[in-house]
Protein backbone atom coordinates (compact mmCIF):
# COMPACT_ATOMS: atom_id res chain seq x y z
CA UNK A 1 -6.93 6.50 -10.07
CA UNK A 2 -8.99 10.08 -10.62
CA UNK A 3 -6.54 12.85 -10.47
CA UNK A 4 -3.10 10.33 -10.22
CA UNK A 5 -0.35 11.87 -11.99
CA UNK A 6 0.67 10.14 -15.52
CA UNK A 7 3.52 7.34 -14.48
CA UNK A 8 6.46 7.89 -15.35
CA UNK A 9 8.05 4.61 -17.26
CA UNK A 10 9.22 1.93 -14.91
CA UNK A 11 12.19 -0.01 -15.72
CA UNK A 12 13.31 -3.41 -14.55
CA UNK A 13 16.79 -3.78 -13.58
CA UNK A 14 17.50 -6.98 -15.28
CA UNK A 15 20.87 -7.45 -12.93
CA UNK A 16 23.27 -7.58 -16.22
CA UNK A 17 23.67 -3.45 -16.12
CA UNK A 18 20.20 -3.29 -18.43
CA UNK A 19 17.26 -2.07 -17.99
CA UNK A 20 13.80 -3.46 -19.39
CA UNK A 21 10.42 -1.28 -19.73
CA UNK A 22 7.43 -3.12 -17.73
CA UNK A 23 3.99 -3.70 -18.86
CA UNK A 24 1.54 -1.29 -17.42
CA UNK A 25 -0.19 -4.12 -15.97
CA UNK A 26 3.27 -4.59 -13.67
CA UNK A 27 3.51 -0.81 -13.05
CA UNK A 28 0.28 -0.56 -11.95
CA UNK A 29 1.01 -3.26 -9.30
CA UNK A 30 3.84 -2.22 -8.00
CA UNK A 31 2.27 1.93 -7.66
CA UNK A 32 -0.31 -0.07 -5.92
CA UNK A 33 1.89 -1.95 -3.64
CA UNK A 34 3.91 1.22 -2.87
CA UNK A 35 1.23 3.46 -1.65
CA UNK A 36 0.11 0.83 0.10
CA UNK A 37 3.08 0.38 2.04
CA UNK A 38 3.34 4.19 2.38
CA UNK A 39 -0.45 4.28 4.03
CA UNK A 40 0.38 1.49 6.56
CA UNK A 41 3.84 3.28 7.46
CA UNK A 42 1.57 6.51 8.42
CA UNK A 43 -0.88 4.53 10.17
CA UNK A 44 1.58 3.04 11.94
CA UNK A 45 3.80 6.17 12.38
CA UNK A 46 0.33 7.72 13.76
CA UNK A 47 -0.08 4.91 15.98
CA UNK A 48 3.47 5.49 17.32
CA UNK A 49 2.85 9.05 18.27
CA UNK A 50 5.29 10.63 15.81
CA UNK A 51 3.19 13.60 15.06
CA UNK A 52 2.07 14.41 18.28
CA UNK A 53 2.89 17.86 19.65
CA UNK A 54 3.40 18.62 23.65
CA UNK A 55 1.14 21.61 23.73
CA UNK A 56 -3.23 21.56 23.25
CA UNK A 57 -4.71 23.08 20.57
CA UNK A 58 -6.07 25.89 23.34
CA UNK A 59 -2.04 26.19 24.14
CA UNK A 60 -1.26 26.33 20.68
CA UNK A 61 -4.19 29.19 19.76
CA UNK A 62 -3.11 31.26 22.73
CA UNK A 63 0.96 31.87 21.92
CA UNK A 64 -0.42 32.77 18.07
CA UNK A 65 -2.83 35.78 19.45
């Protein structure tokens, strides 16, 4: 991934208090699977109208002058 920011270590909670480093094949996976699941919650947040606004851009552009 161009421009990604260097991962930070990702540990496996093994259940028994411990913690376990990953291989950076696993990492990668589960980054992948992550912003996955972060794209489909926007597209689906999008879908939902959570970002629209009550007022047109026109509206919006006339109470800023």
């Amino acid at each position: 991934m161009p421009g990604a920011a260097p991962a930070a270590p990702l540990l496996l909670d093994r259940g028994d208090g411990a913690s376990a480093k990953v291989s950076p094949a696993i990492r990668r996976a589960v980054t992948e699977f992550v912003r996955w699941q972060r794209v489909r919650e926007f597209g689906r947040l999008l879908r939902e109208g959570a970002f629209d606004y009550p007022l047109t851009n026109d509206e919006i552009e006339s109470e800023d002058r």
